[in-house]
N, C-alpha and C. Protein backbone atom coordinates (compact mmCIF):
# COMPACT_ATOMS: atom_id res chain seq x y z
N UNK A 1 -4.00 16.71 -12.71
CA UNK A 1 -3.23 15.79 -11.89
C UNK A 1 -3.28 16.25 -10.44
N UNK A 2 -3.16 15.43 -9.41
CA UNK A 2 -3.11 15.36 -7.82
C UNK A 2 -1.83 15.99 -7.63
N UNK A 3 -2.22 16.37 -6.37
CA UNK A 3 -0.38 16.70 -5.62
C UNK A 3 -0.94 16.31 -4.16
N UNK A 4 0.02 15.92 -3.38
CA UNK A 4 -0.19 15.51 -2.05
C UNK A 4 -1.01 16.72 -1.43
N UNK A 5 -1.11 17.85 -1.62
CA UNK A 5 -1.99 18.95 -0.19
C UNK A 5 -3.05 18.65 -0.71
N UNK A 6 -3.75 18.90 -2.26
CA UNK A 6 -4.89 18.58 -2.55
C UNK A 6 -5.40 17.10 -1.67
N UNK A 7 -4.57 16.40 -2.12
CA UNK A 7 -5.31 14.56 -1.24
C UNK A 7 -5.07 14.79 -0.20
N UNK A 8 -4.79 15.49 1.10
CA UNK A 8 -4.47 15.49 2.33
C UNK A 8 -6.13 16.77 2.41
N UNK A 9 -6.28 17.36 1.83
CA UNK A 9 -7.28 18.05 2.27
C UNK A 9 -8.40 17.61 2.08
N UNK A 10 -8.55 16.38 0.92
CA UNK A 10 -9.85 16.12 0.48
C UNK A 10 -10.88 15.78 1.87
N UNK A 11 -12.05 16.34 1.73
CA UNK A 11 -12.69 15.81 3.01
C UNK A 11 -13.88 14.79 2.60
N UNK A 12 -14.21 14.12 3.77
CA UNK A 12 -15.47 13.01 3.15
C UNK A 12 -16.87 13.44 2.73
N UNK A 13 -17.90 13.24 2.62
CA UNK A 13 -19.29 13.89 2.55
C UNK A 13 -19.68 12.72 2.30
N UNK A 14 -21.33 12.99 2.52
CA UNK A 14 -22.05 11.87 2.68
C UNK A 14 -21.74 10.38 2.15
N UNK A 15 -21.57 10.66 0.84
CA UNK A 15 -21.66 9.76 -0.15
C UNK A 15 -19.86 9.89 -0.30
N UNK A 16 -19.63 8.59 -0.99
CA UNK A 16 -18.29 8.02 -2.18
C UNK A 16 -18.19 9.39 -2.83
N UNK A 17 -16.87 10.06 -3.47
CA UNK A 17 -16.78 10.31 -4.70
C UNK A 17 -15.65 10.44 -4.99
N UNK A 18 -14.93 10.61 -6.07
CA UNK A 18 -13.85 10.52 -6.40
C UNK A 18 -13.38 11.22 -7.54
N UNK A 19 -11.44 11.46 -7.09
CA UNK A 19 -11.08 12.35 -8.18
C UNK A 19 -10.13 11.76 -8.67
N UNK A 20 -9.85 12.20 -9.77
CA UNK A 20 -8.96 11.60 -10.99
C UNK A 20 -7.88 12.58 -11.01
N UNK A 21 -6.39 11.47 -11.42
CA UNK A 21 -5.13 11.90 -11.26
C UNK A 21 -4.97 12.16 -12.35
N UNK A 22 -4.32 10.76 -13.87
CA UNK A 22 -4.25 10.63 -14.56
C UNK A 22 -4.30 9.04 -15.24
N UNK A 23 -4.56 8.80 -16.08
CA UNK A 23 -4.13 7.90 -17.08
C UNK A 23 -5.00 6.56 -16.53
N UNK A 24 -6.01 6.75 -15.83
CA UNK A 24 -6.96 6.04 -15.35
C UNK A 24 -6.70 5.81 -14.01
N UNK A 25 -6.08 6.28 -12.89
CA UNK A 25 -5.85 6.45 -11.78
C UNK A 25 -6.63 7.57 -10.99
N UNK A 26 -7.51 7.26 -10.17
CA UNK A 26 -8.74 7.57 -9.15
C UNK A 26 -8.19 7.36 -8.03
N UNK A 27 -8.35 8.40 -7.27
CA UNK A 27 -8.86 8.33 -5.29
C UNK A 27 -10.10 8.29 -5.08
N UNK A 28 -10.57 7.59 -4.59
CA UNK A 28 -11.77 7.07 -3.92
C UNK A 28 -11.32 7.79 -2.55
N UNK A 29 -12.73 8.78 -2.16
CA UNK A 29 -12.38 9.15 -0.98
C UNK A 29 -14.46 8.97 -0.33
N UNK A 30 -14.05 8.33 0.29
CA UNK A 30 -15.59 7.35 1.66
C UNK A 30 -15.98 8.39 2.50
N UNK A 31 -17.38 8.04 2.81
CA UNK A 31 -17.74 8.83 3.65
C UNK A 31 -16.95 8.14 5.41
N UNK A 32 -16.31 7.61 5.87
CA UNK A 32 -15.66 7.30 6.69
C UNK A 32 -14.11 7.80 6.42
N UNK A 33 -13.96 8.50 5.85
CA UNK A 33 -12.67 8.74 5.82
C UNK A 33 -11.91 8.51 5.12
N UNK A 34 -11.98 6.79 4.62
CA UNK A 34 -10.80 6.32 4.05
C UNK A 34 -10.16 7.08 2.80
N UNK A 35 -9.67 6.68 2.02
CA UNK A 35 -9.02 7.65 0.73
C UNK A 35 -8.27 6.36 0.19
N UNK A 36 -8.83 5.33 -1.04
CA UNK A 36 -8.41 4.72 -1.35
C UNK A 36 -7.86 4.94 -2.99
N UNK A 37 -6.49 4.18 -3.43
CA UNK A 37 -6.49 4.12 -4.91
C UNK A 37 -7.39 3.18 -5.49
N UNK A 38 -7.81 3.32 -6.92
CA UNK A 38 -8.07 2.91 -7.82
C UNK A 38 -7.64 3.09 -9.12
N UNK A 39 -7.84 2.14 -9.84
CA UNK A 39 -7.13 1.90 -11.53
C UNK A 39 -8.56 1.57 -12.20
N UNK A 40 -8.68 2.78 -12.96
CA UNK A 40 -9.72 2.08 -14.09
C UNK A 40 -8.77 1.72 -15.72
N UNK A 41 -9.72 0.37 -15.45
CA UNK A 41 -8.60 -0.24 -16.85
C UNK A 41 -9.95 -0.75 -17.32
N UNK A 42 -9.46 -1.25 -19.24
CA UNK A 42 -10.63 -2.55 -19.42
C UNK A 42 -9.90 -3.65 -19.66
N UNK A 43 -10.65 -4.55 -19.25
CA UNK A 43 -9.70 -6.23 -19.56
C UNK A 43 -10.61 -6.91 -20.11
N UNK A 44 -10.12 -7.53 -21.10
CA UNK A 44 -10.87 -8.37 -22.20
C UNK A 44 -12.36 -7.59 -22.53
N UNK A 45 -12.08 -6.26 -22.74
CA UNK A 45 -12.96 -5.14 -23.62
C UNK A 45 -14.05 -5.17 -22.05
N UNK A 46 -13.99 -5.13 -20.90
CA UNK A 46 -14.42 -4.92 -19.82
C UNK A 46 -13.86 -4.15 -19.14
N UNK A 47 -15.26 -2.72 -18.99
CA UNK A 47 -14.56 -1.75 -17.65
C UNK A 47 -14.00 -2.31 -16.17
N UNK A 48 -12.73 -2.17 -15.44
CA UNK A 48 -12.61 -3.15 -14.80
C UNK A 48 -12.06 -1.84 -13.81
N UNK A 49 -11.94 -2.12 -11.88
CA UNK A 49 -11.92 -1.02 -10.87
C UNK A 49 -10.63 -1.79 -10.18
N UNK A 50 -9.43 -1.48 -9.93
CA UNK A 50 -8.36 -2.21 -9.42
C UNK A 50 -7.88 -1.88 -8.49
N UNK A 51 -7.64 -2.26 -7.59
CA UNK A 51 -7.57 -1.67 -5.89
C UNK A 51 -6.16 -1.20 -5.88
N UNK A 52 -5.44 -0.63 -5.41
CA UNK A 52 -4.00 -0.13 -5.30
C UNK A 52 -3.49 -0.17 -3.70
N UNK A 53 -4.73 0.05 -2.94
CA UNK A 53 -4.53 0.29 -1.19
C UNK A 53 -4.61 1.65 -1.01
N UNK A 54 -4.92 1.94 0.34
CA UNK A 54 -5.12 3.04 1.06
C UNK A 54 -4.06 3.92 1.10
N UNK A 55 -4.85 5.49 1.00
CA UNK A 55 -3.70 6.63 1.10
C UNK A 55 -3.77 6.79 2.43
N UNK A 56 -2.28 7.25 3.34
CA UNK A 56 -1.41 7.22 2.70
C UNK A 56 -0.42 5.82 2.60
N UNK A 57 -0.70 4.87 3.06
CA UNK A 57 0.23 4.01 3.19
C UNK A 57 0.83 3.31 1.89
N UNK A 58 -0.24 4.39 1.12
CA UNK A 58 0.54 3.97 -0.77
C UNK A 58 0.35 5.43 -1.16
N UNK A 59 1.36 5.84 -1.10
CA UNK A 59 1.74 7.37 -1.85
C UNK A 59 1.19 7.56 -3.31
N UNK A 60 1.09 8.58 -3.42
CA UNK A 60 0.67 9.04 -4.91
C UNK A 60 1.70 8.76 -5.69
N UNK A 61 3.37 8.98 -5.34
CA UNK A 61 4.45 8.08 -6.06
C UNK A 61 4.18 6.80 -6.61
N UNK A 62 3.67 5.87 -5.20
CA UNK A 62 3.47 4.59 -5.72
C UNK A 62 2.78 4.48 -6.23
N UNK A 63 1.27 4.60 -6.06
CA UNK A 63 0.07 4.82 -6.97
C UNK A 63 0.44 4.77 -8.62
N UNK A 64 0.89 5.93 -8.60
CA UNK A 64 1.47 5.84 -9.80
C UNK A 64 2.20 5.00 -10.78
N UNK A 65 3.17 4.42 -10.06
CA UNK A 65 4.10 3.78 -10.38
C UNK A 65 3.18 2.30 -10.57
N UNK A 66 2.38 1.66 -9.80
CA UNK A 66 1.60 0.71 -9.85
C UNK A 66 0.42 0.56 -10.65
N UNK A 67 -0.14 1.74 -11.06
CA UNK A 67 -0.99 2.02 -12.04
C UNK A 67 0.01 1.57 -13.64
N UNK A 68 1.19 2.02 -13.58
CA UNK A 68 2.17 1.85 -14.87
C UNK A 68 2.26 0.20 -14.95
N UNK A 69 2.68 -0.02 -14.03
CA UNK A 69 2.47 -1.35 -13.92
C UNK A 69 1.81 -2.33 -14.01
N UNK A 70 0.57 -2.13 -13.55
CA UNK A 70 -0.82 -2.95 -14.71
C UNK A 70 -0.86 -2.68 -15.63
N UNK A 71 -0.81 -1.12 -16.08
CA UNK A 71 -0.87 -0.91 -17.21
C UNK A 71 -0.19 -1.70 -18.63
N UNK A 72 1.10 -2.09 -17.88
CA UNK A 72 1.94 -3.13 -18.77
C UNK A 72 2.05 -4.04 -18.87
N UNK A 73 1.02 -4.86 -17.43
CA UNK A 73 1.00 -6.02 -17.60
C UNK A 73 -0.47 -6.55 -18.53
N UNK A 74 -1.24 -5.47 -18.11
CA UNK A 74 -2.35 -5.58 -19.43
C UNK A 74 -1.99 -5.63 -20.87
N UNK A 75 -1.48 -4.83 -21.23
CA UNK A 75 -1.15 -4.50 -22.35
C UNK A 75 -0.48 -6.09 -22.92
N UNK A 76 0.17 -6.83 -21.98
CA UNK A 76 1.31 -7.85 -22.24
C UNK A 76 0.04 -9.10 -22.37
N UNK A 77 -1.24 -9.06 -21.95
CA UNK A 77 -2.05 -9.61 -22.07
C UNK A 77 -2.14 -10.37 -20.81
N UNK A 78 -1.85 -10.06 -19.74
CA UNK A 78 -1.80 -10.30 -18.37
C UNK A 78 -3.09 -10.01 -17.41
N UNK A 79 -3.93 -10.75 -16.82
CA UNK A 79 -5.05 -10.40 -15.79
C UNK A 79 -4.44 -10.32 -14.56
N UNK A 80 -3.93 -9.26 -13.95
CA UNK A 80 -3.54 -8.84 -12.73
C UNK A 80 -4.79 -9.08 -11.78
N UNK A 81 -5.66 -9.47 -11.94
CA UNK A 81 -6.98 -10.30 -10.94
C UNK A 81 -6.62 -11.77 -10.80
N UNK A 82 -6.02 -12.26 -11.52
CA UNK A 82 -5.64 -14.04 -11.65
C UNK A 82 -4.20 -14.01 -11.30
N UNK A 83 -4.40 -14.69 -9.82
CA UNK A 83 -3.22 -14.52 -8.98
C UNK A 83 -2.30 -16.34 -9.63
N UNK A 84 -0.84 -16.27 -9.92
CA UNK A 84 -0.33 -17.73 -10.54
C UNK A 84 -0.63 -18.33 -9.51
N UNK A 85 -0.89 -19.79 -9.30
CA UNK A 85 -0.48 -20.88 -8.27
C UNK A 85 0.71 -20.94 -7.33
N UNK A 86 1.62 -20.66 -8.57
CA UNK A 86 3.35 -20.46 -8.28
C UNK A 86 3.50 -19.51 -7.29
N UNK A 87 2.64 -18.23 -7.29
CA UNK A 87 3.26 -17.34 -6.47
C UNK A 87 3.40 -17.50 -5.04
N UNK A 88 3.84 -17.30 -4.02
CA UNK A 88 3.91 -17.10 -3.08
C UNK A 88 3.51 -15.84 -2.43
N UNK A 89 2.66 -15.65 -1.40
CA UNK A 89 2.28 -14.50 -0.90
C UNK A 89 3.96 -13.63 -0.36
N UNK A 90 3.46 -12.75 -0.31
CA UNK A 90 4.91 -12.28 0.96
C UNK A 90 4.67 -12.96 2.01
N UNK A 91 3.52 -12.50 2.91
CA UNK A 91 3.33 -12.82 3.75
C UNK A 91 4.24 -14.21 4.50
N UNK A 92 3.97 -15.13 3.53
CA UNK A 92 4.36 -16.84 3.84
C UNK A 92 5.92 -16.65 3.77
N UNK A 93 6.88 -15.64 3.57
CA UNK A 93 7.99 -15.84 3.99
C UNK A 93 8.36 -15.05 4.88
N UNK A 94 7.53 -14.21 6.20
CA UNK A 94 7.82 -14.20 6.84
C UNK A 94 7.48 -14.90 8.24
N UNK A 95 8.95 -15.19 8.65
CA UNK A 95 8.59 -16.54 9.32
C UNK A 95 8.54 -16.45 11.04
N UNK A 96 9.37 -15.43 11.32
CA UNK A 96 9.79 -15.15 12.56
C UNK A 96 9.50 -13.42 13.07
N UNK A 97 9.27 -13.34 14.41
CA UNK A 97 8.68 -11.62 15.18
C UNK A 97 9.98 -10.66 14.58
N UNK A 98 10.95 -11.34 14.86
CA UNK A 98 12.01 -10.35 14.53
C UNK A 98 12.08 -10.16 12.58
N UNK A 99 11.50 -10.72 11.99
CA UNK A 99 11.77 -10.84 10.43
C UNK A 99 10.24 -9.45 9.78
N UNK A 100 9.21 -9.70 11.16
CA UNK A 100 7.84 -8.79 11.27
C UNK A 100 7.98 -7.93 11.28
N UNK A 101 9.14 -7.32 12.88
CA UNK A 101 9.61 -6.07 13.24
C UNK A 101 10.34 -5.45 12.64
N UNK A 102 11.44 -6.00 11.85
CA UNK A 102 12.01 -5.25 10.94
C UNK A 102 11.18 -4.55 9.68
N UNK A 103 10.54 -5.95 8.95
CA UNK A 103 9.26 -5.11 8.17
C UNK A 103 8.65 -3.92 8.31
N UNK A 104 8.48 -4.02 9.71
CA UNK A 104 7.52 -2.72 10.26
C UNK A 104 8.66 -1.85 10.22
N UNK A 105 9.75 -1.88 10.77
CA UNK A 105 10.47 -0.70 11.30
C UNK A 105 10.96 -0.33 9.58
N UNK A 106 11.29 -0.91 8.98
CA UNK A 106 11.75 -0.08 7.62
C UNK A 106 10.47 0.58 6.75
N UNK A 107 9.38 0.06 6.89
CA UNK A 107 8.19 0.65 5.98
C UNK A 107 7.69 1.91 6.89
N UNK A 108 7.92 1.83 7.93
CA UNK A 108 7.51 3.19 8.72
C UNK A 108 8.70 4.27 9.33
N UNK A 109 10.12 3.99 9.01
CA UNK A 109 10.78 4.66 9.24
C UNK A 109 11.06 5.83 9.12
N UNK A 110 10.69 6.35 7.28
CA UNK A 110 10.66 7.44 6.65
C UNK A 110 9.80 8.57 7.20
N UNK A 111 8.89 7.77 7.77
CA UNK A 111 7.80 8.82 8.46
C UNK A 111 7.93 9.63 9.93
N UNK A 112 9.19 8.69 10.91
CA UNK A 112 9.05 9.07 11.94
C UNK A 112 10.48 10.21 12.02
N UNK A 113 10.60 10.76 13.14
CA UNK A 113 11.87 11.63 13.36
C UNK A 113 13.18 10.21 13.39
N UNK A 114 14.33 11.17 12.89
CA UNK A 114 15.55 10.36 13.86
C UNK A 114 15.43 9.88 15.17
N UNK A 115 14.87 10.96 15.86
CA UNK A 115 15.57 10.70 17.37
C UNK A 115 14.40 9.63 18.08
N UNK A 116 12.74 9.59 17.28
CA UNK A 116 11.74 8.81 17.53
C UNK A 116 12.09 6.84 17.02
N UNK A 117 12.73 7.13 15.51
CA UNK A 117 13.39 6.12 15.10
C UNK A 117 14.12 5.18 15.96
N UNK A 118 14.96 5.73 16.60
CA UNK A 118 15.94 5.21 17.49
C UNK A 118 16.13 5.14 18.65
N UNK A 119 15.03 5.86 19.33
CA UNK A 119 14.23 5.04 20.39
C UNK A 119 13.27 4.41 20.05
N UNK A 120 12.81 3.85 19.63
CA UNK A 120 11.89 3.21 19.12
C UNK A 120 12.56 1.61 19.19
N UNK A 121 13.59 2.02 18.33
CA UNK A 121 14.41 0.46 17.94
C UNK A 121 15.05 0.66 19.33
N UNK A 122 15.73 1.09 20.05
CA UNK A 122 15.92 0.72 21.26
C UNK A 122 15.37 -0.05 22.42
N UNK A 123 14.13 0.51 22.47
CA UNK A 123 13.10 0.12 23.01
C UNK A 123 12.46 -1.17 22.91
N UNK A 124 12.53 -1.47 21.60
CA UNK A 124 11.87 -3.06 21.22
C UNK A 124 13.50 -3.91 21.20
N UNK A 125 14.48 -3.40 20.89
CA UNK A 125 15.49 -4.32 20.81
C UNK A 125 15.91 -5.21 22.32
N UNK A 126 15.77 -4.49 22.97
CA UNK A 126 16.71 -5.19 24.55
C UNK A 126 15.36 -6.57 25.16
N UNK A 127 14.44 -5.67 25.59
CA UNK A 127 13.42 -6.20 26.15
C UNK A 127 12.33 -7.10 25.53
N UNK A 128 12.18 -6.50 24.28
CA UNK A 128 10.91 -7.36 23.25
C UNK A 128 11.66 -8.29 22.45
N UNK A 129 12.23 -7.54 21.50
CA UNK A 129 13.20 -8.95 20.40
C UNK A 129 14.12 -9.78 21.24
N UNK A 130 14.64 -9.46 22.03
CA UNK A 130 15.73 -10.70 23.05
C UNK A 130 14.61 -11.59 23.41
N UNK A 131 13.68 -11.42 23.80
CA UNK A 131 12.59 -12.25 23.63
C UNK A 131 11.70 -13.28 22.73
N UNK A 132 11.75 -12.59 22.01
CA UNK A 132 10.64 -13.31 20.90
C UNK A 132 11.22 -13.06 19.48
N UNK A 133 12.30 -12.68 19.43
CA UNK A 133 13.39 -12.85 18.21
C UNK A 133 12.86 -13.99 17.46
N UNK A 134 13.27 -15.44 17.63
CA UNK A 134 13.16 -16.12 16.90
C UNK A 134 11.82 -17.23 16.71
N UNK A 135 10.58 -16.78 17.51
CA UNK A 135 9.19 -17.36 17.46
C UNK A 135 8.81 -17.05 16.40
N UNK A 136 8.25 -18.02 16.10
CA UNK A 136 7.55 -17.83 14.76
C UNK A 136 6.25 -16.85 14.74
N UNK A 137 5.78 -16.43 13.64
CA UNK A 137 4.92 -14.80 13.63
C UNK A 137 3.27 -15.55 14.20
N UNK A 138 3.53 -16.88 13.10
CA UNK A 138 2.30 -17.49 13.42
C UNK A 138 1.92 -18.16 14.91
């Protein structure tokens, strides 16, 4: 199994290659750098490669946790490749800069200091969001 220093050290080389966590969960690490998840599953008796997103902006926590999660929706007889009609992207409900900025500011919060946090939101609150608060994103 992975632990975060191992995937923070992995380095690129020429070629693709990749290492295995557990339970069919792969990092793909590119010769550009990237360091992506993968899920090897089979669906309908087919080896199948399932994208998870880029480390780190999907932790080995989540990774994990999302790997469990196909895992059960396979099992339930579910193709996590066949997106419903019904669904709605996220994306399409966000409607407004200020509904964006918040997005951003809570998914990247954990990462920055307190005192960077809150200037940060200072900074965009007076001058940027009094502004463009309620424009739409599109």
């Amino acid at each position: 199994m992975l632990n975060n220093t191992q995937i923070k050290n992995f380095k690129p080389q020429d070629k693709l290659y990749r290492k295995t966590d557990s339970h069919g969960l792969v990092l793909e690490i590119k010769p550009n750098g990237v360091k992506a998840w993968q899920y090897r599953s089979r669906i309908g008796g087919k080896a199948t490669m399932l994208s998870l997103g880029d480390y780190p902006a999907v932790s080995l926590v989540e990774a994990r946790r999302a790997r469990d999660d196909l895992k059960i929706q396979i099992k339930s007889g579910i193709d996590p490749r066949v997106k419903s009609e019904t669904e709605i992207p996220e994306e399409a409900t966000i409607k407004t800069f200020s509904d964006m900025y918040q997005e951003w500011y809570e998914h990247n919060f954990e990462s920055w200091s307190e005192g960077y946090a809150k200037d940060l939101d200072e900074r965009c609150q007076k001058p940027l969001l009094s502004f463009l608060q309620e424009r739409n994103i599109a």
